[in-house]
PDB file of N, CA and C in Angstrom:
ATOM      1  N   UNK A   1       0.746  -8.900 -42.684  1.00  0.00           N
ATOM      2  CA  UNK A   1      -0.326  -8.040 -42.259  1.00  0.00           C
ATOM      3  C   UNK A   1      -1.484  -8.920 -41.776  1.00  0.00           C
ATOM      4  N   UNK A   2      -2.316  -8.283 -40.587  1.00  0.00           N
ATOM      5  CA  UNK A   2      -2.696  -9.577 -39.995  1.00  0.00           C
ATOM      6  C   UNK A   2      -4.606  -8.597 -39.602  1.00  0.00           C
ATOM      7  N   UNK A   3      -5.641  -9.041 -40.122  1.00  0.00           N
ATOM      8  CA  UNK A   3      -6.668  -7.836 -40.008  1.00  0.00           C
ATOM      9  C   UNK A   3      -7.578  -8.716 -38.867  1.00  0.00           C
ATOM     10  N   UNK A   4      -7.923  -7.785 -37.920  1.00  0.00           N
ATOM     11  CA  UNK A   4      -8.781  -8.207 -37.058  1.00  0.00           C
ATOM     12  C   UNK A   4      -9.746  -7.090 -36.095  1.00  0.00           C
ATOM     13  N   UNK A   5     -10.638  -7.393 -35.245  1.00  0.00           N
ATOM     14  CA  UNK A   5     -11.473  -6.678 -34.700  1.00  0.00           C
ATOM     15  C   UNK A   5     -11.171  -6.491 -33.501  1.00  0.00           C
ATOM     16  N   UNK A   6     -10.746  -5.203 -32.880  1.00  0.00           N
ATOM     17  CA  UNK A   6     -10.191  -5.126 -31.698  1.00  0.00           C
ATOM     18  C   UNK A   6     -11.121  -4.041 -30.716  1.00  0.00           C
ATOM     19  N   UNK A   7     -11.091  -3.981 -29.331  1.00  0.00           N
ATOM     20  CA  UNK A   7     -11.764  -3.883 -28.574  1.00  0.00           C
ATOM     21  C   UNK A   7     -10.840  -1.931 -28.620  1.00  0.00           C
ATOM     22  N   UNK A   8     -11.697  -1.058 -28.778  1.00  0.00           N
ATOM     23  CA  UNK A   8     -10.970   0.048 -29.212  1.00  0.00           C
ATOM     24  C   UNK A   8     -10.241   0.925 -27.702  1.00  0.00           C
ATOM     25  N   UNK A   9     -10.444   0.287 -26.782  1.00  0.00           N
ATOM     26  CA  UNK A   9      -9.772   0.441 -25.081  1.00  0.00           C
ATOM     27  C   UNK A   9      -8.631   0.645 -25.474  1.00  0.00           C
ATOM     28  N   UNK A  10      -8.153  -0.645 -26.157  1.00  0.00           N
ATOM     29  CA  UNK A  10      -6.807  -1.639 -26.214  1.00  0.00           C
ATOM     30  C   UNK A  10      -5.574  -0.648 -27.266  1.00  0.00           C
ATOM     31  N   UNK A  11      -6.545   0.403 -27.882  1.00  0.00           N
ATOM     32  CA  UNK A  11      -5.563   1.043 -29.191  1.00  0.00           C
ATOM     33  C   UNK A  11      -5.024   2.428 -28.496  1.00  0.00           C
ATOM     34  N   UNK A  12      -3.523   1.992 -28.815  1.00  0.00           N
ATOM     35  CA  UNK A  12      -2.852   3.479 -27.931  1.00  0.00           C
ATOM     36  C   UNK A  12      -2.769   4.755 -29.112  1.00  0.00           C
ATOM     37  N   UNK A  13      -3.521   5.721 -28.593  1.00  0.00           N
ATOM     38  CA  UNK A  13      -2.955   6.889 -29.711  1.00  0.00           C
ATOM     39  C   UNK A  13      -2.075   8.055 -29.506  1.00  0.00           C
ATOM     40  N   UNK A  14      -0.845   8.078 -30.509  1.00  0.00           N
ATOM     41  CA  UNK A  14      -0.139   9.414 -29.912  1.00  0.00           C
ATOM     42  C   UNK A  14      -0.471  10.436 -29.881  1.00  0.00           C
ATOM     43  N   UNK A  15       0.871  10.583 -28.616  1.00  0.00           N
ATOM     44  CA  UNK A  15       0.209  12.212 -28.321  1.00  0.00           C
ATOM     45  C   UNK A  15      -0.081  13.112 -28.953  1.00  0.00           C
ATOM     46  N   UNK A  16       0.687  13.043 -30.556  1.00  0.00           N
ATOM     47  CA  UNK A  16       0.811  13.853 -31.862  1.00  0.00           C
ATOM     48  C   UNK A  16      -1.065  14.082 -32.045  1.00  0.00           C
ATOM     49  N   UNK A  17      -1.421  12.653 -32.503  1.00  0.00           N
ATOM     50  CA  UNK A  17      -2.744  12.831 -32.989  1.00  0.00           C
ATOM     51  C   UNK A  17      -3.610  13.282 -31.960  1.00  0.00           C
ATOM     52  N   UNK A  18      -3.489  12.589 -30.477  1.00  0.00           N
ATOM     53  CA  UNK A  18      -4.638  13.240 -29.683  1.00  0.00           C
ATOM     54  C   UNK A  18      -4.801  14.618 -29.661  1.00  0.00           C
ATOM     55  N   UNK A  19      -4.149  15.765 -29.995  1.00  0.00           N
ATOM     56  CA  UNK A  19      -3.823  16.877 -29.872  1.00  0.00           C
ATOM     57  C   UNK A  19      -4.817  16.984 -31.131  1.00  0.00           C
ATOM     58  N   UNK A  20      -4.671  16.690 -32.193  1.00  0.00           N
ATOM     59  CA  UNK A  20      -5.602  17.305 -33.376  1.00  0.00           C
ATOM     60  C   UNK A  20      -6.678  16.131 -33.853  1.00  0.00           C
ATOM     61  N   UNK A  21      -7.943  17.069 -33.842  1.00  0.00           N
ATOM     62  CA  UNK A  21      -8.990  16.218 -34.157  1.00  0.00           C
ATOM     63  C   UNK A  21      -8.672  16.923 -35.822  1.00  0.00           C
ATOM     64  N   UNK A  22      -9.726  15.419 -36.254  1.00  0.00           N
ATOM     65  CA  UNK A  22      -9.503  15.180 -37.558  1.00  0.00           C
ATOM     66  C   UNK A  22     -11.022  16.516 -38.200  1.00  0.00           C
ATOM     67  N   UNK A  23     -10.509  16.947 -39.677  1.00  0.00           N
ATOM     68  CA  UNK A  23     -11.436  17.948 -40.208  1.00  0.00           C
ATOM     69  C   UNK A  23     -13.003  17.586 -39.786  1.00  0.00           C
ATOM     70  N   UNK A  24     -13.737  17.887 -39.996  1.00  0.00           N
ATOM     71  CA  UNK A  24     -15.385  17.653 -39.594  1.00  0.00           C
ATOM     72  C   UNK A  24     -15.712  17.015 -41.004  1.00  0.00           C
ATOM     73  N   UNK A  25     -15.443  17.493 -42.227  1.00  0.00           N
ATOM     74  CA  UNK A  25     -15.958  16.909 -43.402  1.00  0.00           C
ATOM     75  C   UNK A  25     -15.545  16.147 -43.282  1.00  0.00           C
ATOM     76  N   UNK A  26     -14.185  15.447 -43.077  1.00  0.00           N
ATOM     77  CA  UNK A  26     -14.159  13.755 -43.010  1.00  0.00           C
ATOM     78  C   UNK A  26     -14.431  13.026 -42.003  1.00  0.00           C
ATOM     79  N   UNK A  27     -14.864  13.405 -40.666  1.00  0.00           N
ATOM     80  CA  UNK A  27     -15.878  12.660 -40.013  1.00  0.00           C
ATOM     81  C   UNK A  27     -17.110  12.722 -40.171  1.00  0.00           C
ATOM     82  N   UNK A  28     -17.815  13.514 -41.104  1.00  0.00           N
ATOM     83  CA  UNK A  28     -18.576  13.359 -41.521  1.00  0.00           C
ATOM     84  C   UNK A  28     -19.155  12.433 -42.086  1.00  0.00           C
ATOM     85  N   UNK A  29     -18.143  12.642 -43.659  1.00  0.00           N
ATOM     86  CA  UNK A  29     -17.796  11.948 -44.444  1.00  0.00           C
ATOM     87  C   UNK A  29     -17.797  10.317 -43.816  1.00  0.00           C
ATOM     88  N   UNK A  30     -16.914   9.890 -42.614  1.00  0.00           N
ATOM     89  CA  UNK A  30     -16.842   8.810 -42.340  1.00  0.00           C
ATOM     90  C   UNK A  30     -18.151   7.951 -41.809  1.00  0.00           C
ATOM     91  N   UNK A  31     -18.856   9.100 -41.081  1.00  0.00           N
ATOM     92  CA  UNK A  31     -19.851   8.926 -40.226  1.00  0.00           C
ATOM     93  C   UNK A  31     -21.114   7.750 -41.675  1.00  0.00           C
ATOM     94  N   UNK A  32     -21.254   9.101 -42.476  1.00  0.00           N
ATOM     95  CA  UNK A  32     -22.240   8.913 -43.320  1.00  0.00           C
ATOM     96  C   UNK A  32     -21.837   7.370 -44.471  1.00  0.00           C
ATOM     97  N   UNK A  33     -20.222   7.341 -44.447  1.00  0.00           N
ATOM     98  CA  UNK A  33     -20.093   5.882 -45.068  1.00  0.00           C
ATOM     99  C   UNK A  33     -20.287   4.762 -44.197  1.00  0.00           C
ATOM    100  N   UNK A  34     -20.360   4.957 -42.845  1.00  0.00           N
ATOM    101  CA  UNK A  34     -20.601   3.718 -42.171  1.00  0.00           C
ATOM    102  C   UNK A  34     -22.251   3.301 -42.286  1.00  0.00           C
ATOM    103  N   UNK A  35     -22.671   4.661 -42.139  1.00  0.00           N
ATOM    104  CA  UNK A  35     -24.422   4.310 -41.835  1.00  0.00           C
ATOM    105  C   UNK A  35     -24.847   3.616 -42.956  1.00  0.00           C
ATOM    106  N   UNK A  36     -24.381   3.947 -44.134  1.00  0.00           N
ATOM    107  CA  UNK A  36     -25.013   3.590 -45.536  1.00  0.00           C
ATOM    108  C   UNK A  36     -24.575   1.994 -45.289  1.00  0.00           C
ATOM    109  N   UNK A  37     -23.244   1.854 -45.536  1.00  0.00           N
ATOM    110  CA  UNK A  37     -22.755   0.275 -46.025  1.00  0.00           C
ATOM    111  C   UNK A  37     -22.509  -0.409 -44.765  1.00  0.00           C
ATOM    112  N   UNK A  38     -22.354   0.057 -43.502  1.00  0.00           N
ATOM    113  CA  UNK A  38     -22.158  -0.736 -42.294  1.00  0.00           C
ATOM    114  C   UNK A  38     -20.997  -1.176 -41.937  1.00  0.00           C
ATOM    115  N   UNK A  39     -20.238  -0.609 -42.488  1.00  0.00           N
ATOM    116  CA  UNK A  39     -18.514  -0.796 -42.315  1.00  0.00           C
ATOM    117  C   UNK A  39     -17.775   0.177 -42.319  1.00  0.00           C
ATOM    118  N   UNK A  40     -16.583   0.424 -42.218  1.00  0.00           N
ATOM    119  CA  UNK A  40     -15.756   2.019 -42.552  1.00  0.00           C
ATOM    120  C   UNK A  40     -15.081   1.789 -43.775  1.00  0.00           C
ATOM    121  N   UNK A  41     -14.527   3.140 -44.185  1.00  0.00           N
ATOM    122  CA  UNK A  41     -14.253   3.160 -45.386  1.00  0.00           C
ATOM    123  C   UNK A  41     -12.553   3.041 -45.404  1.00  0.00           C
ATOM    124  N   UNK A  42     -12.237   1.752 -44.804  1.00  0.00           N
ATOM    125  CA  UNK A  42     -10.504   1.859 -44.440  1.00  0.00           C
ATOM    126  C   UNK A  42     -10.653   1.150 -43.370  1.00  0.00           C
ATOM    127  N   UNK A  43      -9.688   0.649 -42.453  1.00  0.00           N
ATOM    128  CA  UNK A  43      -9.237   0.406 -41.281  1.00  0.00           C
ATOM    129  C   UNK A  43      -8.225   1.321 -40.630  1.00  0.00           C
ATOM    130  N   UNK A  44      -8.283   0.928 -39.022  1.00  0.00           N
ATOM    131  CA  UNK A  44      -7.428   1.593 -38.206  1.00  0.00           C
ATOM    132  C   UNK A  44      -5.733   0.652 -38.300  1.00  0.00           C
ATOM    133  N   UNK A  45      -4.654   0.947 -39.149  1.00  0.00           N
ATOM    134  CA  UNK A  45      -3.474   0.814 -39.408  1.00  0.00           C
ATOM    135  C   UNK A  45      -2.897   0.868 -38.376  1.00  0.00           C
ATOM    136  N   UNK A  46      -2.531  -0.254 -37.365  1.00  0.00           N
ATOM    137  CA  UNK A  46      -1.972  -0.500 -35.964  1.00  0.00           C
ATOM    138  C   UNK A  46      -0.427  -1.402 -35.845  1.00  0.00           C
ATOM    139  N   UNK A  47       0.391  -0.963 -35.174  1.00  0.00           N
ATOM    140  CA  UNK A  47       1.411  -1.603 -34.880  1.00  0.00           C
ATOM    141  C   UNK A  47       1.518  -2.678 -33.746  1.00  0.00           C
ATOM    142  N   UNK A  48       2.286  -3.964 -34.147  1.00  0.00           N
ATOM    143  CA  UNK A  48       2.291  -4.773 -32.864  1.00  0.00           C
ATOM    144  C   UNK A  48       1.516  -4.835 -31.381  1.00  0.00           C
ATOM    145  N   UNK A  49       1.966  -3.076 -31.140  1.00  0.00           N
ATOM    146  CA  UNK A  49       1.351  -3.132 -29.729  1.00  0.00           C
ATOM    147  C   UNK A  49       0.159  -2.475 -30.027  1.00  0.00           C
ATOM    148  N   UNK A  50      -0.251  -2.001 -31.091  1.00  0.00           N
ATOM    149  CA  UNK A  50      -1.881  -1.508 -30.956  1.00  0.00           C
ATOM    150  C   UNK A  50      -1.480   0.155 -31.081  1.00  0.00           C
ATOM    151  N   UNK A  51      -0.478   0.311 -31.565  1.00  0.00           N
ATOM    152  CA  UNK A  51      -0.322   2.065 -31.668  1.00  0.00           C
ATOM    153  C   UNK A  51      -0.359   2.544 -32.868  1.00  0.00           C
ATOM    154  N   UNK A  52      -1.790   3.305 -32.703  1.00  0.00           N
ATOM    155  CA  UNK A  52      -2.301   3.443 -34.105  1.00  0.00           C
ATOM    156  C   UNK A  52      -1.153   4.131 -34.864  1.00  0.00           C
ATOM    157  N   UNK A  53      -0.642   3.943 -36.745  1.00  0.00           N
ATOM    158  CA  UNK A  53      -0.138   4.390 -37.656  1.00  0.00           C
ATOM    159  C   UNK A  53      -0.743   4.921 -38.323  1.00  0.00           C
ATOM    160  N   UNK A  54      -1.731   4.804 -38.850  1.00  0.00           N
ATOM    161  CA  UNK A  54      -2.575   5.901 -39.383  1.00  0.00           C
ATOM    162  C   UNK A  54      -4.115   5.063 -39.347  1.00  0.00           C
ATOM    163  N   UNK A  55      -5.130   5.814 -40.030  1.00  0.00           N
ATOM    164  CA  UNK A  55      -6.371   5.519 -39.681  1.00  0.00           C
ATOM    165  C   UNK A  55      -6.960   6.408 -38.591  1.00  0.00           C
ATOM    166  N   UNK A  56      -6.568   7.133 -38.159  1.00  0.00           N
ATOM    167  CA  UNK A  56      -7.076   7.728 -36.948  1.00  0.00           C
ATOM    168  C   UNK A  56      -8.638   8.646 -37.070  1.00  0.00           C
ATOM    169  N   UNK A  57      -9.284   8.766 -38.537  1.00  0.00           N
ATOM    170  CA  UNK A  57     -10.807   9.329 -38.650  1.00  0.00           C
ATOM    171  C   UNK A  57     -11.524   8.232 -38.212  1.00  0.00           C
ATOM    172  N   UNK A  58     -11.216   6.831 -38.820  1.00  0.00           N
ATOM    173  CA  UNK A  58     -12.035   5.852 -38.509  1.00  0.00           C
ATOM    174  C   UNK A  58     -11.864   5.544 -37.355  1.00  0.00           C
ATOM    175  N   UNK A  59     -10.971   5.354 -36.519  1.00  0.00           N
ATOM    176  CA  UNK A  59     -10.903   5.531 -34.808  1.00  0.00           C
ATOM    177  C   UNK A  59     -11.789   6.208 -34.341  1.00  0.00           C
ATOM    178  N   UNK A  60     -11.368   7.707 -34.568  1.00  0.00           N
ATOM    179  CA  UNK A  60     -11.996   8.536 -33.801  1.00  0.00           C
ATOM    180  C   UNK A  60     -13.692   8.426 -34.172  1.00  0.00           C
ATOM    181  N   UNK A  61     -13.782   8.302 -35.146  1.00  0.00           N
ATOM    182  CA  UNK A  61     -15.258   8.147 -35.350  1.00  0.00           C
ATOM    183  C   UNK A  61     -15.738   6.905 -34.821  1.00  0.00           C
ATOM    184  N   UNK A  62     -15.270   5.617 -34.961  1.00  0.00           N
ATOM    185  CA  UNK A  62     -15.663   4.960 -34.052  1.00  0.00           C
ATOM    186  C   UNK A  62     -16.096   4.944 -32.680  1.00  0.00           C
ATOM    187  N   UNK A  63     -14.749   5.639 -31.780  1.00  0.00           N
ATOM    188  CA  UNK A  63     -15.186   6.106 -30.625  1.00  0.00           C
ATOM    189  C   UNK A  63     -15.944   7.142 -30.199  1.00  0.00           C
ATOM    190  N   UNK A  64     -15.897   8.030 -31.007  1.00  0.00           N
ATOM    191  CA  UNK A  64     -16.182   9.234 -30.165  1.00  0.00           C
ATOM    192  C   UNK A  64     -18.150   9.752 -31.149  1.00  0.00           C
ATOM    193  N   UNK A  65     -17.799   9.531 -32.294  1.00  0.00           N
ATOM    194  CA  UNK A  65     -19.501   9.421 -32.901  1.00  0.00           C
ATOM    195  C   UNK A  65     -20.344   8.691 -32.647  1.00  0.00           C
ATOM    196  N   UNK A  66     -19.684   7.326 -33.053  1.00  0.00           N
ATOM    197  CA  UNK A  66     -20.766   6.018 -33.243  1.00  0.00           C
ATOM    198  C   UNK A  66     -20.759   5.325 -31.890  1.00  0.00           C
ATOM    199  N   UNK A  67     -19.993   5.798 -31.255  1.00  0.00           N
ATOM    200  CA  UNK A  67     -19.949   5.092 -29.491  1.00  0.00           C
ATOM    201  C   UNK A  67     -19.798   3.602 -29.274  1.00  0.00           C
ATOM    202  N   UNK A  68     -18.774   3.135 -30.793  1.00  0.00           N
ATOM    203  CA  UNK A  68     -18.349   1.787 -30.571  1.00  0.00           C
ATOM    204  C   UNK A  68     -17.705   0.975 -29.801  1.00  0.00           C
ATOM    205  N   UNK A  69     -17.615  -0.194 -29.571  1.00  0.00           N
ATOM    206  CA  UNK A  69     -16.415  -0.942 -28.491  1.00  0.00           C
ATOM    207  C   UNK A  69     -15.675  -1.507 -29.257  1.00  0.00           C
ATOM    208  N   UNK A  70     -15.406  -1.646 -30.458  1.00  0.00           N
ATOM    209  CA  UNK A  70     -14.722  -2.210 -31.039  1.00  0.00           C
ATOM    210  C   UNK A  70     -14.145  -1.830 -32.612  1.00  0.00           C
ATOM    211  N   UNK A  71     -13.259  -1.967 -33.002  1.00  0.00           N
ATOM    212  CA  UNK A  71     -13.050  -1.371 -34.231  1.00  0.00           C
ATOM    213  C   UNK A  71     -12.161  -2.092 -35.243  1.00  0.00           C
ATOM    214  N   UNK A  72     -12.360  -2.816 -36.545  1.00  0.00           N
ATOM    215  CA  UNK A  72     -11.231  -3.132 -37.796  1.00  0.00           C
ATOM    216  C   UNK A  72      -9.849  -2.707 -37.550  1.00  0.00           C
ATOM    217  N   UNK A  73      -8.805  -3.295 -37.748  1.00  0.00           N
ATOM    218  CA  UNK A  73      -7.541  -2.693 -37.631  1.00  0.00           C
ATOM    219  C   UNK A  73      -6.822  -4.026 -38.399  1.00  0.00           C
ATOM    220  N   UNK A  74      -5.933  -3.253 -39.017  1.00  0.00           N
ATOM    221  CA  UNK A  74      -4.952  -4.039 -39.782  1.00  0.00           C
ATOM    222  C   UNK A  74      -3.408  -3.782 -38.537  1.00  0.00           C
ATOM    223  N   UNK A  75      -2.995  -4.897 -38.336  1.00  0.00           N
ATOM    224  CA  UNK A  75      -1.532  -5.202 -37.833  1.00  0.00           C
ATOM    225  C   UNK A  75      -0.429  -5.366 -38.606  1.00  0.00           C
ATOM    226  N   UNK A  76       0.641  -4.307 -38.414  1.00  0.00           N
ATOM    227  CA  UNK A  76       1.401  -4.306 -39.193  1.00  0.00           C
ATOM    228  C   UNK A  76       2.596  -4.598 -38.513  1.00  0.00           C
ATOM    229  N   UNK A  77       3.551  -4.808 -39.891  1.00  0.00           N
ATOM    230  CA  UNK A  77       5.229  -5.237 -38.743  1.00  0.00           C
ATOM    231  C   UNK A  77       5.968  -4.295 -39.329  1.00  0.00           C
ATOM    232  N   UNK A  78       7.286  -4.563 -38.915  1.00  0.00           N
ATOM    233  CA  UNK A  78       8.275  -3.569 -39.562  1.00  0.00           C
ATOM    234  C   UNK A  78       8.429  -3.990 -41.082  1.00  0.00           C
ATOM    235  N   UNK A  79       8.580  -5.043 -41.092  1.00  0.00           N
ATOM    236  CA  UNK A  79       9.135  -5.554 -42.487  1.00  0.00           C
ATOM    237  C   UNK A  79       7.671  -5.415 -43.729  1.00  0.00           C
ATOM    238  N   UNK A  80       6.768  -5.057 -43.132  1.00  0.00           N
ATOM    239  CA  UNK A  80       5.598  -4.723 -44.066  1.00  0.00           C
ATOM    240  C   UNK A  80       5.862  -3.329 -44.504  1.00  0.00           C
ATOM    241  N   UNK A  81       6.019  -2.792 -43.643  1.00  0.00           N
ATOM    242  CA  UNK A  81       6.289  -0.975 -43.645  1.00  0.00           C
ATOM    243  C   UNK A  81       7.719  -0.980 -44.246  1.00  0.00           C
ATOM    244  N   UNK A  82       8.485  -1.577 -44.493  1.00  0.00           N
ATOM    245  CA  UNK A  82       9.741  -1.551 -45.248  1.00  0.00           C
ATOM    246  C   UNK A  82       9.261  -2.010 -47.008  1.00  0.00           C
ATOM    247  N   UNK A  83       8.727  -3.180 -47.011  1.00  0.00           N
ATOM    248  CA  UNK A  83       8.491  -3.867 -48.006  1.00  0.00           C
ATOM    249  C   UNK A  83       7.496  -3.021 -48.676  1.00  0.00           C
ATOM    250  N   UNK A  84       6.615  -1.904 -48.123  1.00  0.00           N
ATOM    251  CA  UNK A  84       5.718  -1.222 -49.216  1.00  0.00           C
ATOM    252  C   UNK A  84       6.700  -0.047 -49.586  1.00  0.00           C
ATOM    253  N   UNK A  85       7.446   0.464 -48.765  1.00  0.00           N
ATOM    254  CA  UNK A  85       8.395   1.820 -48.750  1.00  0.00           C
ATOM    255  C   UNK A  85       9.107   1.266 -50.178  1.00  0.00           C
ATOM    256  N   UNK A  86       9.758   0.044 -49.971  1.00  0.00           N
ATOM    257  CA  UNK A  86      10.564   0.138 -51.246  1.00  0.00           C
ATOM    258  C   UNK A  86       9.872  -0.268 -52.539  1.00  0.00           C
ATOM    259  N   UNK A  87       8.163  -0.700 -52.562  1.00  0.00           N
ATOM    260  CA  UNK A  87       7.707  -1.197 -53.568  1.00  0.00           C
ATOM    261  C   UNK A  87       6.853   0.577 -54.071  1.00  0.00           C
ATOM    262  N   UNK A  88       6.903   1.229 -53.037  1.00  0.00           N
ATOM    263  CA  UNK A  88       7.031   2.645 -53.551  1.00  0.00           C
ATOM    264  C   UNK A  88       8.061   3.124 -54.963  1.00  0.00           C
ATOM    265  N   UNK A  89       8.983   3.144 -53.623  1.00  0.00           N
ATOM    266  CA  UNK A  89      10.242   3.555 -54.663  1.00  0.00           C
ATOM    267  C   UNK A  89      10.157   3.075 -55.880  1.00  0.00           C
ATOM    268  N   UNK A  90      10.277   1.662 -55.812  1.00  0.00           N
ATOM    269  CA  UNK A  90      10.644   1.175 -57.215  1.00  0.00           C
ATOM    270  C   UNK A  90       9.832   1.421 -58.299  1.00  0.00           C
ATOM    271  N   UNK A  91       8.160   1.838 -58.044  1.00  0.00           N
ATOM    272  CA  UNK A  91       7.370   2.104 -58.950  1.00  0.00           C
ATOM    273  C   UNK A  91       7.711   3.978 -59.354  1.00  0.00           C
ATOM    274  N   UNK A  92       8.168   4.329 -58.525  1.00  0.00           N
ATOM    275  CA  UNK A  92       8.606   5.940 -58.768  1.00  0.00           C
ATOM    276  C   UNK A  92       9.522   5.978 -59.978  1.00  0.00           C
ATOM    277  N   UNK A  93      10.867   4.704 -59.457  1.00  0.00           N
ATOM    278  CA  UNK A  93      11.879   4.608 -60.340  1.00  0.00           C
ATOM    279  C   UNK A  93      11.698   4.098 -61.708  1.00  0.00           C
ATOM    280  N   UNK A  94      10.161   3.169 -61.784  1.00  0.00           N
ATOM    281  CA  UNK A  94       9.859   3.222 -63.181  1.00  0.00           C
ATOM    282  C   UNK A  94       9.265   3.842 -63.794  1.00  0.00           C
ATOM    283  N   UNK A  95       9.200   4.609 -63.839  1.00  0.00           N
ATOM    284  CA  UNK A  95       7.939   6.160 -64.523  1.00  0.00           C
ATOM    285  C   UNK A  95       8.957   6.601 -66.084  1.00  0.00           C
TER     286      UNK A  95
END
């Protein structure tokens, strides 16, 4: 996993999410945690090519509230997204 500051042009979002904006209380919500501490409360969760996986309040609030050029994003690979899936499981399987 690889975290860096990316120019928010560059982040592709699917068509899934462009279709639904996120609730208002949690852009709210997001809005009002940036102003206070100056950071977001999470990163934008991006694949190789920049296609957002989740994170998409702090995106959108980035772009579309705070009128940023740039935004936090964690880079992920496959084998990260495998390696938490099964460190899921296995904590399920010990309960």
């Amino acid at each position: 996993m690889e975290r860096l500051i990316v120019e928010i042009n560059k982040i592709i979002v699917p068509d899934k999410m462009k279709d639904a904006k996120p609730k208002k209380y949690k852009i709210m919500g997001m809005e009002a945690y940036y102003k206070k501490y100056k950071h977001y409360y999470g990163n934008v969760i991006v694949d190789k090519n920049f296609k957002i996986i989740d994170g998409y309040v702090v995106y959108y609030t980035a772009k579309n509230i705070l009128k940023q050029n740039v935004v936090p994003v964690e880079v992920v690979t496959t084998f990260d997204r495998i390696k938490h899936f099964v460190k899921n499981i296995l904590r399920k399987v010990g309960r």
